[in-house]
C-alpha atoms as a PDB file:
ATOM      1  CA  UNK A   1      70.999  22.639 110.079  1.00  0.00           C
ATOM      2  CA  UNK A   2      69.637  19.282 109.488  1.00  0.00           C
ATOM      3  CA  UNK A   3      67.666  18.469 106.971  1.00  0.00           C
ATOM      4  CA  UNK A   4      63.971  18.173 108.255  1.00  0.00           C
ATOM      5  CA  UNK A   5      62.649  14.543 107.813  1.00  0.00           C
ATOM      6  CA  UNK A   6      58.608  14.886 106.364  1.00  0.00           C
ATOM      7  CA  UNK A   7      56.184  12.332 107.369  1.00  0.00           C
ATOM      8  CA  UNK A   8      52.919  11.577 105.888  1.00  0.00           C
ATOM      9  CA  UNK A   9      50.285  10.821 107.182  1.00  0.00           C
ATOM     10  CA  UNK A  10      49.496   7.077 106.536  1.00  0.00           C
ATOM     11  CA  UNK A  11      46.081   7.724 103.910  1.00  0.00           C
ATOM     12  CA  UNK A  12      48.828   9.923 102.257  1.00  0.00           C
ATOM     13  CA  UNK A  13      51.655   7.026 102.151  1.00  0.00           C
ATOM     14  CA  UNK A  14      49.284   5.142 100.384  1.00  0.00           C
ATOM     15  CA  UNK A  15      48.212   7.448  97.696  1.00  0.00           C
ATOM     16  CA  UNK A  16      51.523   8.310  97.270  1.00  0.00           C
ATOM     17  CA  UNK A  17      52.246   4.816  96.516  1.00  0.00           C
ATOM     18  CA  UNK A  18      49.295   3.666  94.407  1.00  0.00           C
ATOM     19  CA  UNK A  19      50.432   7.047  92.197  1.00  0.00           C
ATOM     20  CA  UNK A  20      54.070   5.730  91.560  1.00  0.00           C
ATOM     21  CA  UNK A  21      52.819   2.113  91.094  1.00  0.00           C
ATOM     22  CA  UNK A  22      50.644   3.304  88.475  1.00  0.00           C
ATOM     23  CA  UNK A  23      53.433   5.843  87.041  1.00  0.00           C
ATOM     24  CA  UNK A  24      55.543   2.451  86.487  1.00  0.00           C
ATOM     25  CA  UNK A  25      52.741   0.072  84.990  1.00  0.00           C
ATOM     26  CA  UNK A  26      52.226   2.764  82.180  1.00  0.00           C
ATOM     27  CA  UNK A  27      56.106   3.328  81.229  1.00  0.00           C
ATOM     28  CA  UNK A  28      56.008  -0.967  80.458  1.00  0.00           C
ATOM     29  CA  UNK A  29      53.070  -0.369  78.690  1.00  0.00           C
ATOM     30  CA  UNK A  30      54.448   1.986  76.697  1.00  0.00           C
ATOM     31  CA  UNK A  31      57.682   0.540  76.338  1.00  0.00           C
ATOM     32  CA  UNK A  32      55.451  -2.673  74.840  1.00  0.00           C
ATOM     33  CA  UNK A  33      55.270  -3.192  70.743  1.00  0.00           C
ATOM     34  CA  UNK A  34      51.825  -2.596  69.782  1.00  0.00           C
ATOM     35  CA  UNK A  35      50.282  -5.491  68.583  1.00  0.00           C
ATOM     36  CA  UNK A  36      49.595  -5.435  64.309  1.00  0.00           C
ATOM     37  CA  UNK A  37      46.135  -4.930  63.658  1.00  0.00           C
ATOM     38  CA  UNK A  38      44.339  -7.693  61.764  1.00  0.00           C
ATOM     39  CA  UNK A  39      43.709  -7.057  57.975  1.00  0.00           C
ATOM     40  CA  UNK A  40      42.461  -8.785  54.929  1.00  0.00           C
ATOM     41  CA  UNK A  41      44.480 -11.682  53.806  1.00  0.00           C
ATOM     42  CA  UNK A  42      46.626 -10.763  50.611  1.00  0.00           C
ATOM     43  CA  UNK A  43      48.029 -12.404  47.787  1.00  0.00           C
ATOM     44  CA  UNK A  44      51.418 -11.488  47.293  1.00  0.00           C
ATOM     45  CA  UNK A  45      52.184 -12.919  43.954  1.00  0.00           C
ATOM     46  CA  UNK A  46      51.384 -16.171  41.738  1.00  0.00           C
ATOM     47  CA  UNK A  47      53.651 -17.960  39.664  1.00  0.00           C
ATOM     48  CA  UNK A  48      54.235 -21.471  37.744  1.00  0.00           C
ATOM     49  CA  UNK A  49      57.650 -23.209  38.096  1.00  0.00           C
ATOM     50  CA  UNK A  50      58.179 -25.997  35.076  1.00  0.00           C
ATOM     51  CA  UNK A  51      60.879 -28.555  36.571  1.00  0.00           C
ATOM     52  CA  UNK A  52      62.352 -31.643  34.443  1.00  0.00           C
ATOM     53  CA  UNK A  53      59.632 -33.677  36.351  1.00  0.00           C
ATOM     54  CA  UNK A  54      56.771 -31.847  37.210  1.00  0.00           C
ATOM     55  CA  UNK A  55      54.798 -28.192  37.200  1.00  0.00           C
ATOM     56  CA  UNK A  56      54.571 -26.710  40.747  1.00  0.00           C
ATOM     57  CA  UNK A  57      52.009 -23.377  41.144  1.00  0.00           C
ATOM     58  CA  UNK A  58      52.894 -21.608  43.732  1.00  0.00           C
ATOM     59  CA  UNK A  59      51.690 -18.370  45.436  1.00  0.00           C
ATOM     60  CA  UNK A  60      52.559 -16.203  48.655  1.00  0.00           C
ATOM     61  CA  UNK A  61      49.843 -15.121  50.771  1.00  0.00           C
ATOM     62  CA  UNK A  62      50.219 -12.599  53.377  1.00  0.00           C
ATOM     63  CA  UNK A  63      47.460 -13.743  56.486  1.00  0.00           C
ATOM     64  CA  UNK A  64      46.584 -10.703  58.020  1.00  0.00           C
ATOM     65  CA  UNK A  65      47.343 -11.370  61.205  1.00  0.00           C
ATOM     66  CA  UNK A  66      44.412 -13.792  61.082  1.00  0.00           C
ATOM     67  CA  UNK A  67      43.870 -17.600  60.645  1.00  0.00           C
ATOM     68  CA  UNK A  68      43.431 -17.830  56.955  1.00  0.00           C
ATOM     69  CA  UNK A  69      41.828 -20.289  54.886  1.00  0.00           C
ATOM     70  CA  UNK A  70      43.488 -20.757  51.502  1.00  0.00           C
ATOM     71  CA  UNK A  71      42.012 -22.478  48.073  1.00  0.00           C
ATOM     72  CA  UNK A  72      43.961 -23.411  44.414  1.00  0.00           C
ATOM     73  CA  UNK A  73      41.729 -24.432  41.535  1.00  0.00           C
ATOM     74  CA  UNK A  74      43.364 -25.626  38.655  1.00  0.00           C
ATOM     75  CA  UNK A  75      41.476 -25.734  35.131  1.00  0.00           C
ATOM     76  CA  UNK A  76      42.607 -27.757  31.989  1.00  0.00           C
ATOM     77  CA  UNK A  77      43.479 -26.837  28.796  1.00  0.00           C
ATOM     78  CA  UNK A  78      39.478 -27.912  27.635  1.00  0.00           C
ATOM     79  CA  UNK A  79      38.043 -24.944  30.716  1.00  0.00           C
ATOM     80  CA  UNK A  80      37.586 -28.171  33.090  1.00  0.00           C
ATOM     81  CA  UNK A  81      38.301 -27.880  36.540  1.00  0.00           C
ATOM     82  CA  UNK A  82      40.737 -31.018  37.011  1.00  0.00           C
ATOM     83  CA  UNK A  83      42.368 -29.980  40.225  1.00  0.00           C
ATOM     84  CA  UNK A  84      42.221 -28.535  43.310  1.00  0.00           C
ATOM     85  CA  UNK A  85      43.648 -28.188  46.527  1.00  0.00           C
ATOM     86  CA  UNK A  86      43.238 -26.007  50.000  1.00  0.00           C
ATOM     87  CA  UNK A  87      44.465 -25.068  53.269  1.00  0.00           C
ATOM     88  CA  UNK A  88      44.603 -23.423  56.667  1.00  0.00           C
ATOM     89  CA  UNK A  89      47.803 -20.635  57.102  1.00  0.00           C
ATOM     90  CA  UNK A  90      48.260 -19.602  60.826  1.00  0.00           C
ATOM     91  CA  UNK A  91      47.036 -16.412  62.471  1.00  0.00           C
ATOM     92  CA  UNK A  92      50.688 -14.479  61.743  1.00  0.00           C
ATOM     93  CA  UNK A  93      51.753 -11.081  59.576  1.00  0.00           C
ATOM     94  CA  UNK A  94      54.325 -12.945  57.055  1.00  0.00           C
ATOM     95  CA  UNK A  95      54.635 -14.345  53.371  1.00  0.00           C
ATOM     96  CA  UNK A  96      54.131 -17.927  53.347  1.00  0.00           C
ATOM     97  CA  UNK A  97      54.253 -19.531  49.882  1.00  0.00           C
ATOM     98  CA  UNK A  98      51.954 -22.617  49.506  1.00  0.00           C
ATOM     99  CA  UNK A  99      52.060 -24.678  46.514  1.00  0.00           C
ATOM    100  CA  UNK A 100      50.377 -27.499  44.046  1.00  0.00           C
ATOM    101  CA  UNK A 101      51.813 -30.166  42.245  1.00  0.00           C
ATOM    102  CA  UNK A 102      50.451 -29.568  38.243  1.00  0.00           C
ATOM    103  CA  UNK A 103      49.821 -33.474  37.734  1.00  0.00           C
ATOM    104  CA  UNK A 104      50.533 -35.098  34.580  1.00  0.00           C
ATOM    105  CA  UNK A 105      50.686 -31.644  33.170  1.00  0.00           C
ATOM    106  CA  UNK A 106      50.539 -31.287  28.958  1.00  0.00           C
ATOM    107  CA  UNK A 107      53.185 -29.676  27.620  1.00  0.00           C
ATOM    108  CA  UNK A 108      51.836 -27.211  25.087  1.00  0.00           C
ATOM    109  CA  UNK A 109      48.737 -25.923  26.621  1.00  0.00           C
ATOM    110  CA  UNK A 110      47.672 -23.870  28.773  1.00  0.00           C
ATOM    111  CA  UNK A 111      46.238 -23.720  32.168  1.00  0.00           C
ATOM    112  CA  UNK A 112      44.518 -21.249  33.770  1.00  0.00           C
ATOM    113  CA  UNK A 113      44.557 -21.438  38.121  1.00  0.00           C
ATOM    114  CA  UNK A 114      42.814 -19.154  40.947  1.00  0.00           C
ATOM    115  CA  UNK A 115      44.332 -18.753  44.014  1.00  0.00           C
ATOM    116  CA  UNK A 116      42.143 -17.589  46.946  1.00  0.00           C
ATOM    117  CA  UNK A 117      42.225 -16.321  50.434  1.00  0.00           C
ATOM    118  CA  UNK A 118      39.714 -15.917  53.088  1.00  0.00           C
ATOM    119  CA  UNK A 119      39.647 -14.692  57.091  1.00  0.00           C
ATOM    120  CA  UNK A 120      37.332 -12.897  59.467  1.00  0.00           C
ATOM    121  CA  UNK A 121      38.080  -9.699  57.798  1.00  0.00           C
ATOM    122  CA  UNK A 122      36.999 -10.977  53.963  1.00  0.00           C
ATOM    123  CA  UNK A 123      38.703 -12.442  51.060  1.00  0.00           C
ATOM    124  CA  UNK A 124      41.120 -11.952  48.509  1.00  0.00           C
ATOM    125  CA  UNK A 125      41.562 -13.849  44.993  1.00  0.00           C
ATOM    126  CA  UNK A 126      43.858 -13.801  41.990  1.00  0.00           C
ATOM    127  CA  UNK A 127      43.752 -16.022  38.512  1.00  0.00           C
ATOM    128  CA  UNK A 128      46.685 -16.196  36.714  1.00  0.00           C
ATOM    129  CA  UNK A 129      47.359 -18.685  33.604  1.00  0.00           C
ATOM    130  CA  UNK A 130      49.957 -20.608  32.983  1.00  0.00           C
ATOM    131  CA  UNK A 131      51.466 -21.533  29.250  1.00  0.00           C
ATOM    132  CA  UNK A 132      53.227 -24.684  29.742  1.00  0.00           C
ATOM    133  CA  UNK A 133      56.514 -24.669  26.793  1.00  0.00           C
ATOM    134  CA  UNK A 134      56.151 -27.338  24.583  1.00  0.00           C
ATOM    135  CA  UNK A 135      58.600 -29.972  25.984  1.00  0.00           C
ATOM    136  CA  UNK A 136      60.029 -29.649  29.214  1.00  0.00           C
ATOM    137  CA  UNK A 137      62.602 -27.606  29.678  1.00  0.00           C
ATOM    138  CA  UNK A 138      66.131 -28.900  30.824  1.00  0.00           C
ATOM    139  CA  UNK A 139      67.483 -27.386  33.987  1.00  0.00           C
ATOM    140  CA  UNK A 140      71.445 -27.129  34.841  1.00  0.00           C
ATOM    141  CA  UNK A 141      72.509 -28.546  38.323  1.00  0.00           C
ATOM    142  CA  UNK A 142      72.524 -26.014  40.621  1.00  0.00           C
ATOM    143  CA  UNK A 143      69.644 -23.543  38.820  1.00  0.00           C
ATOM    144  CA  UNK A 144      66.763 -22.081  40.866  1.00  0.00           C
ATOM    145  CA  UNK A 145      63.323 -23.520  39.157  1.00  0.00           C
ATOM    146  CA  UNK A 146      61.684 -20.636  41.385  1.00  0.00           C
ATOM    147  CA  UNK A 147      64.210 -17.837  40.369  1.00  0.00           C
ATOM    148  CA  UNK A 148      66.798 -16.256  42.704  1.00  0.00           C
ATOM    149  CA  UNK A 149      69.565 -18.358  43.715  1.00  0.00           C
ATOM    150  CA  UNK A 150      70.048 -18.406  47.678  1.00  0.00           C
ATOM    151  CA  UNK A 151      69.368 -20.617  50.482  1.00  0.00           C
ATOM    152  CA  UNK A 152      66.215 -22.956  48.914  1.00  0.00           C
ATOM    153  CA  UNK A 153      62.893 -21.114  50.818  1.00  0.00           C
ATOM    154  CA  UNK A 154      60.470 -23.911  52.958  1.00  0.00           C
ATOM    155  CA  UNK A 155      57.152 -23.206  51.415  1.00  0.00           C
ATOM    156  CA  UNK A 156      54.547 -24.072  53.724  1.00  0.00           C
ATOM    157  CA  UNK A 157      52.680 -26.930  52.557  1.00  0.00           C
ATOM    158  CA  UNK A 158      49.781 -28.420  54.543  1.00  0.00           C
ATOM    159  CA  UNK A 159      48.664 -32.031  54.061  1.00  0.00           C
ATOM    160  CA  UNK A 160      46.104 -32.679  51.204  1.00  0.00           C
ATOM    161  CA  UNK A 161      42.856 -33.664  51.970  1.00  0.00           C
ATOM    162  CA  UNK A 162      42.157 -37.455  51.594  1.00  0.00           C
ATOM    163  CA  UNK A 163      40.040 -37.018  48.049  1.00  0.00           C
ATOM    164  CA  UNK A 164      43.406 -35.048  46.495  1.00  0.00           C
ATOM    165  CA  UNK A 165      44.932 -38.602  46.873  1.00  0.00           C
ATOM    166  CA  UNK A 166      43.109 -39.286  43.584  1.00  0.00           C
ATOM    167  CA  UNK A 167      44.983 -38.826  40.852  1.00  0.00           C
ATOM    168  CA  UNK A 168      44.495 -36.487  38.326  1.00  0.00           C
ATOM    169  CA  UNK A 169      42.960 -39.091  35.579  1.00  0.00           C
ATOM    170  CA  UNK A 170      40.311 -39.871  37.501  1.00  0.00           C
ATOM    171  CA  UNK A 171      39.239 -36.566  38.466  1.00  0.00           C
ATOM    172  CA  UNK A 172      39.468 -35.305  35.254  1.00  0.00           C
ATOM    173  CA  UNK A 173      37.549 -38.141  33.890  1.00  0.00           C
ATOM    174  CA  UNK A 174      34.761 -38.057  36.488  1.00  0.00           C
ATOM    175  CA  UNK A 175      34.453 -34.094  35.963  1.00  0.00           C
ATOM    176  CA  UNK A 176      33.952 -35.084  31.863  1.00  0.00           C
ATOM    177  CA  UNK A 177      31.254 -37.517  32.410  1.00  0.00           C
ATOM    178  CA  UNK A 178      29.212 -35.171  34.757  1.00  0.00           C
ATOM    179  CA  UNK A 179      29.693 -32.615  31.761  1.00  0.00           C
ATOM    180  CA  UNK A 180      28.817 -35.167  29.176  1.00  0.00           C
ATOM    181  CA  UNK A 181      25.653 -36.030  31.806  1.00  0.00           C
ATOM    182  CA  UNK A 182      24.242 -32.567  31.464  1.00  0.00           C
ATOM    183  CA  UNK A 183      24.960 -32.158  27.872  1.00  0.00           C
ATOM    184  CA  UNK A 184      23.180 -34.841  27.182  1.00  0.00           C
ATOM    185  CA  UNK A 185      20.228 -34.100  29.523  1.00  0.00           C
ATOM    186  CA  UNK A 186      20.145 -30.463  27.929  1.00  0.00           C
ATOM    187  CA  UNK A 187      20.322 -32.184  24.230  1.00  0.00           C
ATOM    188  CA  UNK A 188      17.231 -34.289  25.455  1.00  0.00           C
ATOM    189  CA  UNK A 189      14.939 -31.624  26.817  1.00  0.00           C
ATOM    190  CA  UNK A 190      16.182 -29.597  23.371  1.00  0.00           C
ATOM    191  CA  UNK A 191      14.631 -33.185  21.239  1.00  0.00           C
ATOM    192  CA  UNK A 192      11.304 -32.942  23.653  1.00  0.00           C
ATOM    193  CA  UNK A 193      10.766 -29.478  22.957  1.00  0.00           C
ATOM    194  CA  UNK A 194      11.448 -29.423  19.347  1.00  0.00           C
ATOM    195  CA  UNK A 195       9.580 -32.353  18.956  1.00  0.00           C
ATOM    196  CA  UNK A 196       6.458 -30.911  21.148  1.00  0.00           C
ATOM    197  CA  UNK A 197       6.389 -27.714  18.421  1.00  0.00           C
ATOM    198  CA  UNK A 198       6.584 -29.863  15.648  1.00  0.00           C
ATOM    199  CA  UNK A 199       3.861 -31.835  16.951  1.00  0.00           C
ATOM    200  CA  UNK A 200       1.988 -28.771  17.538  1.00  0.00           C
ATOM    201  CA  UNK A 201       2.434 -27.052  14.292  1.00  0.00           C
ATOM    202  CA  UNK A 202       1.715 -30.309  12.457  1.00  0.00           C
ATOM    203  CA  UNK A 203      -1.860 -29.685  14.252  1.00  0.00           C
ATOM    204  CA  UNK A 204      -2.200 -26.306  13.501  1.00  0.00           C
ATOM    205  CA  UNK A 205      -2.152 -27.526   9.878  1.00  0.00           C
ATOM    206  CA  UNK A 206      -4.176 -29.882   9.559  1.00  0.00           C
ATOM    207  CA  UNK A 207      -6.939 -27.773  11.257  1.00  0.00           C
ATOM    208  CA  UNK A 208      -6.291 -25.247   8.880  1.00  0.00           C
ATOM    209  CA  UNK A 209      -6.697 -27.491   5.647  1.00  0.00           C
ATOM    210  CA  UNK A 210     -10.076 -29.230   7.486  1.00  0.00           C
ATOM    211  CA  UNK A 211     -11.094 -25.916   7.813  1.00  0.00           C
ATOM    212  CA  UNK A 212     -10.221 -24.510   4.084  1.00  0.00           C
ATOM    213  CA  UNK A 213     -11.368 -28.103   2.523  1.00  0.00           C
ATOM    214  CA  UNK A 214     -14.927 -27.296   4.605  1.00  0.00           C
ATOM    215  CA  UNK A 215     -14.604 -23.824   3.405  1.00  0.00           C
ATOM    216  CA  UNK A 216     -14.146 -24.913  -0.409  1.00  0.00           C
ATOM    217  CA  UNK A 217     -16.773 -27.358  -0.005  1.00  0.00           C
ATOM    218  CA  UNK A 218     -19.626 -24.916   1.165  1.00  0.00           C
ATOM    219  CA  UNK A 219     -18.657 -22.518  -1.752  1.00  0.00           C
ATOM    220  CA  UNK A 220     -18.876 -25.527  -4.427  1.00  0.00           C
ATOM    221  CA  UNK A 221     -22.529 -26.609  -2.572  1.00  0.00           C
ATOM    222  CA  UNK A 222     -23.486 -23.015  -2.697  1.00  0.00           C
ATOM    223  CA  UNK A 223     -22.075 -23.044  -6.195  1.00  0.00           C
ATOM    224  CA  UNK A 224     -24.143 -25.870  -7.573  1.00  0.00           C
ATOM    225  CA  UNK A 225     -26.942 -25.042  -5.282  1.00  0.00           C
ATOM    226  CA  UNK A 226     -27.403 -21.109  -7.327  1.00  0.00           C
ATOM    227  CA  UNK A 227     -26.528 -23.018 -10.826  1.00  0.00           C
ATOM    228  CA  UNK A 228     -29.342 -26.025  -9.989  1.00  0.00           C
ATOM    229  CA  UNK A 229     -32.010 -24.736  -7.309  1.00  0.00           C
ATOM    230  CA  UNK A 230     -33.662 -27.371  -5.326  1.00  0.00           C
ATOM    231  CA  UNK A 231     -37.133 -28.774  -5.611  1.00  0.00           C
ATOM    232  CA  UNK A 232     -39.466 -27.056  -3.424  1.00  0.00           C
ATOM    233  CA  UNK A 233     -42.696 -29.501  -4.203  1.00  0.00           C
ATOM    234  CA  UNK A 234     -46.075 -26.735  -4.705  1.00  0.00           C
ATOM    235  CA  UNK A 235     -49.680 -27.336  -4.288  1.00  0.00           C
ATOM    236  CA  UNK A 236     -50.758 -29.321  -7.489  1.00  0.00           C
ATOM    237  CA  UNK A 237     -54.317 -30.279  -5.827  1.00  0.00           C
ATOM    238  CA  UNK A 238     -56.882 -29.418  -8.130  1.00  0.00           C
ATOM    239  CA  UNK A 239     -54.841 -28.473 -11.118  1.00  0.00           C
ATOM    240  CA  UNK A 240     -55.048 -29.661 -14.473  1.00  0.00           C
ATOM    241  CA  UNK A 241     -52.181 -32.081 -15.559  1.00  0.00           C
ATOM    242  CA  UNK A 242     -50.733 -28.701 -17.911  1.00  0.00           C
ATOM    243  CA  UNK A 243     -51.063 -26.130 -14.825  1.00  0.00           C
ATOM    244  CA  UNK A 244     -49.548 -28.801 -12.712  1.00  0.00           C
ATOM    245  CA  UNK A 245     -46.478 -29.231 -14.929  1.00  0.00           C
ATOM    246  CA  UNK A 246     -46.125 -25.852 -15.851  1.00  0.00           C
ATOM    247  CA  UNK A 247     -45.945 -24.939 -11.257  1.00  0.00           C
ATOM    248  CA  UNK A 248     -43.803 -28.076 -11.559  1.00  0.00           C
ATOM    249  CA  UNK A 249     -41.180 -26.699 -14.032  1.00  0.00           C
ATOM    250  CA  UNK A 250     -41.415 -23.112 -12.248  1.00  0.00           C
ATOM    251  CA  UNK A 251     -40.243 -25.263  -8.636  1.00  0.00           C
ATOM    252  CA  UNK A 252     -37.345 -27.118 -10.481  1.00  0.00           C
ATOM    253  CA  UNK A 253     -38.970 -30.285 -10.394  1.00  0.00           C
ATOM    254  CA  UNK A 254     -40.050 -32.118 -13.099  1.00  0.00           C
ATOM    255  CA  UNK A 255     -43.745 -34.239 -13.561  1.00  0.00           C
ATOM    256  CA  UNK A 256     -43.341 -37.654 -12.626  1.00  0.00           C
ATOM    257  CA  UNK A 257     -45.538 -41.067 -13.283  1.00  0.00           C
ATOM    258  CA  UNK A 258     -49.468 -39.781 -13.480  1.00  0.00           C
ATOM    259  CA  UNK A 259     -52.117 -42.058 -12.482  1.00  0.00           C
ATOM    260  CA  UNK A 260     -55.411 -41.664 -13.899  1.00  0.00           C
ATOM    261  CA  UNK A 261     -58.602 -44.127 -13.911  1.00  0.00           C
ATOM    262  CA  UNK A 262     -59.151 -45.874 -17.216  1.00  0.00           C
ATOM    263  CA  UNK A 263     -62.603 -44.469 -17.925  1.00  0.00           C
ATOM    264  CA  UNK A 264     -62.897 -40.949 -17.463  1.00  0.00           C
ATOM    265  CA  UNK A 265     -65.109 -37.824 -18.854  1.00  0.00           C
ATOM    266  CA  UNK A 266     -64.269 -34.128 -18.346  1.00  0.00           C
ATOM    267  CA  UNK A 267     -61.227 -32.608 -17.568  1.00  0.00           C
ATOM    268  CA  UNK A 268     -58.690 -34.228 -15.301  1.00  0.00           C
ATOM    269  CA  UNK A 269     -57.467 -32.539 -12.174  1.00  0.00           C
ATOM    270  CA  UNK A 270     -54.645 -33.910  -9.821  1.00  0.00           C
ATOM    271  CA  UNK A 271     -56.388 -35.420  -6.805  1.00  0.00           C
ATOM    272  CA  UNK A 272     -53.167 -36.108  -4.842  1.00  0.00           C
ATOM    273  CA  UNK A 273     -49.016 -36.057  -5.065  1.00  0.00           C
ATOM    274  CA  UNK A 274     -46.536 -38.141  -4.228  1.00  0.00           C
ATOM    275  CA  UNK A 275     -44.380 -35.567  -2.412  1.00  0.00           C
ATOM    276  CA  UNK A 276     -46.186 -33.242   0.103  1.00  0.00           C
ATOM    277  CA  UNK A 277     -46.573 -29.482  -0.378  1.00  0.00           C
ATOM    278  CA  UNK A 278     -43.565 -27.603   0.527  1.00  0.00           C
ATOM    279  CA  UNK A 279     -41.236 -30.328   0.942  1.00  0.00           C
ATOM    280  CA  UNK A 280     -37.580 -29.719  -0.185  1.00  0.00           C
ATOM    281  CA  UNK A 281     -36.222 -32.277  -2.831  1.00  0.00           C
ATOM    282  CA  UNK A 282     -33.429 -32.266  -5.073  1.00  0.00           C
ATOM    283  CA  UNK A 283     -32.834 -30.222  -8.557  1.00  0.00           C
ATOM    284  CA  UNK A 284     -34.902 -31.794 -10.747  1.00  0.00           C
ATOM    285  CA  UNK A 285     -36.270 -34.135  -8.881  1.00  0.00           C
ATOM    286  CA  UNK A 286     -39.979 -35.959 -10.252  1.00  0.00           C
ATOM    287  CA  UNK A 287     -43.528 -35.824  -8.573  1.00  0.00           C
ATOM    288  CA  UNK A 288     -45.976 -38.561  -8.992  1.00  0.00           C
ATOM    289  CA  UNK A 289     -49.594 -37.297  -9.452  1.00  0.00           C
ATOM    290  CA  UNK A 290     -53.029 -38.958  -9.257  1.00  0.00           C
ATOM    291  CA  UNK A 291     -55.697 -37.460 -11.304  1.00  0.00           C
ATOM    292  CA  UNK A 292     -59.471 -38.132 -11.776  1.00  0.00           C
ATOM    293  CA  UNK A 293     -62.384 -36.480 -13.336  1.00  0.00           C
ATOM    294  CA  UNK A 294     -64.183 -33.517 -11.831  1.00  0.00           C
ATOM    295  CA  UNK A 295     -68.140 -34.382 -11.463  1.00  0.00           C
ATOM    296  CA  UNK A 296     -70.638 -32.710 -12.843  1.00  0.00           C
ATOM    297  CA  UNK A 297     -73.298 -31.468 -10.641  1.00  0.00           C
ATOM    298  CA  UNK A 298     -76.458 -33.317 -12.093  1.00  0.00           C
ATOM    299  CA  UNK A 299     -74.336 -36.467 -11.391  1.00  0.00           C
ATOM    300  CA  UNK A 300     -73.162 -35.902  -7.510  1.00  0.00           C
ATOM    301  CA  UNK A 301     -76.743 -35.537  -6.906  1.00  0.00           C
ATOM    302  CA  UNK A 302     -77.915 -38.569  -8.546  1.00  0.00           C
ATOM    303  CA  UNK A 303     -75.046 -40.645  -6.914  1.00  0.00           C
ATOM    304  CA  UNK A 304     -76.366 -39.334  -3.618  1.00  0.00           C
ATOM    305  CA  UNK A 305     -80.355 -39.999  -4.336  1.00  0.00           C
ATOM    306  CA  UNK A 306     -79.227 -43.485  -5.160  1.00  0.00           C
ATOM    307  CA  UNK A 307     -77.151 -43.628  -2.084  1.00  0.00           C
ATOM    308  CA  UNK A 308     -80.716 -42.586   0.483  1.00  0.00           C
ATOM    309  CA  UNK A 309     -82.491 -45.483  -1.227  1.00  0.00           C
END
């Protein structure tokens, strides 16, 4: 019996079509290499390579996958930084070596140089230092500088920016005056400062010796003032010339000039001073008096009689 022949119906065809279509479209995609993930950029290994001529630095960076921007700072023997150089490494998942040319490098130091990395996913870095021999070493024909004989490997080597043109004189003598620069403005602010305190404390003395030379003066005043009390001037009106001597002396003062009329009978009494009651004079210090006779009483009364006439 023959074989019986199936048809479809044609929505049927069409799924049945679509089905194997997509059945095919997977097995490619499957069959495809995955593509690598990206990843931090990574620094495979540093390393310094003396020739007869020059130093070369070199270090292998691994990309990530990723467009990678790459730095190499060199610092001199005296902690400067006298060089640098930097870079763009495609987006690719492979070692490429990138180097720097150590210029005019002094045998007999050493240098120290940081090598680093950066992409969308972060960054990586790695110092390393570099102890140059004393003289540079002689190398046979046919010796690898960079170890491991074998076809010579193409490091990749972009172009330098315009500025690492300069050469490494004047870099390292432009990066010494800038140090020199702030030195010296940090010395200077140091000089202000110091001389601002001393300035200061210089005051703070002298107020201090004003201040004990006004103390030892009040003590030697108040000194001389207990030994020789001043001259407060009493009420001498209407004392005899002894009672007024004798409140003089018991004052600290001390009788001065006495004027008296030229005839006089009875007993003199002070009719006025020289120096108020009360007043404050020195130790010591002499009261003029004026004295006169006291009148009788017979004698006011004639004086006055002859006064009405």
């Amino acid at each position: 019996m023959n074989a019986a022949t199936v048809r479809l119906p044609p929505p049927a065809r069409v799924l049945a079509g679509t089905f194997i279509v997509g059945l095919l479209l997977a097995g490619v995609l499957l069959a495809m290499p995955a593509p690598a993930a990206a990843a931090l950029p990574t620094i495979i290994s540093t390393a310094w390579a003396p020739t007869t001529s020059e130093v070369l630095l070199e270090a292998k960076i691994d990309p990530g996958g990723l467009e990678t921007t790459y730095e190499i700072q060199v610092e001199c023997p005296d902690h400067v930084l006298c060089q640098r150089t930097e870079g763009k490494l495609p987006a690719i998942v492979e070692n490429l070596t990138v180097i720097l040319a150590l210029r005019e490098p002094q045998y007999g130091s050493t240098y120290w140089f940081t090598v680093t990395a950066h992409n969308a996913e972060g960054e990586a870095s790695k110092s390393s230092e570099a102890a140059l021999p004393s003289t540079p070493p002689e190398i046979p024909p046919g010796a690898c500088p960079f170890g491991g004989c074998g076809p010579p490997q193409q490091p990749y080597t972009p172009p330098e920016l315009p500025w690492a043109n300069q050469s490494g004189n004047e870099a390292a003598a432009r990066t010494v005056a800038e140090q020199r620069a702030k030195e010296h403005e940090e010395q200077q602010a140091k000089e202000a400062a110091a001389q601002r305190a001393a300035e200061a404390e210089a005051l703070k003395r002298r107020q201090e010796e004003q201040a004990e030379q006004a103390f030892r003066e009040r003590e030697e005043r108040e000194d001389k003032e207990a030994e020789h009390p001043a001259c407060r001037v009493p009420v001498l009106k209407g004392d005899t010339l002894t009672a007024a001597r004798r409140a003089l002396a018991k004052a600290h003062c001390r009788l001065g000039a006495v004027h008296q009329p030229a005839h006089h009978h009875g007993t003199l009494r002070v009719s006025a001073q020289g120096a108020p009651a009360g007043e404050q004079l020195a130790h010591g210090a002499r009261v003029a008096l004026w004295v006169g006779a006291k009148e009788s009483g017979a004698k006011r009364a004639s004086r006055r009689g002859n006064g009405r006439q």
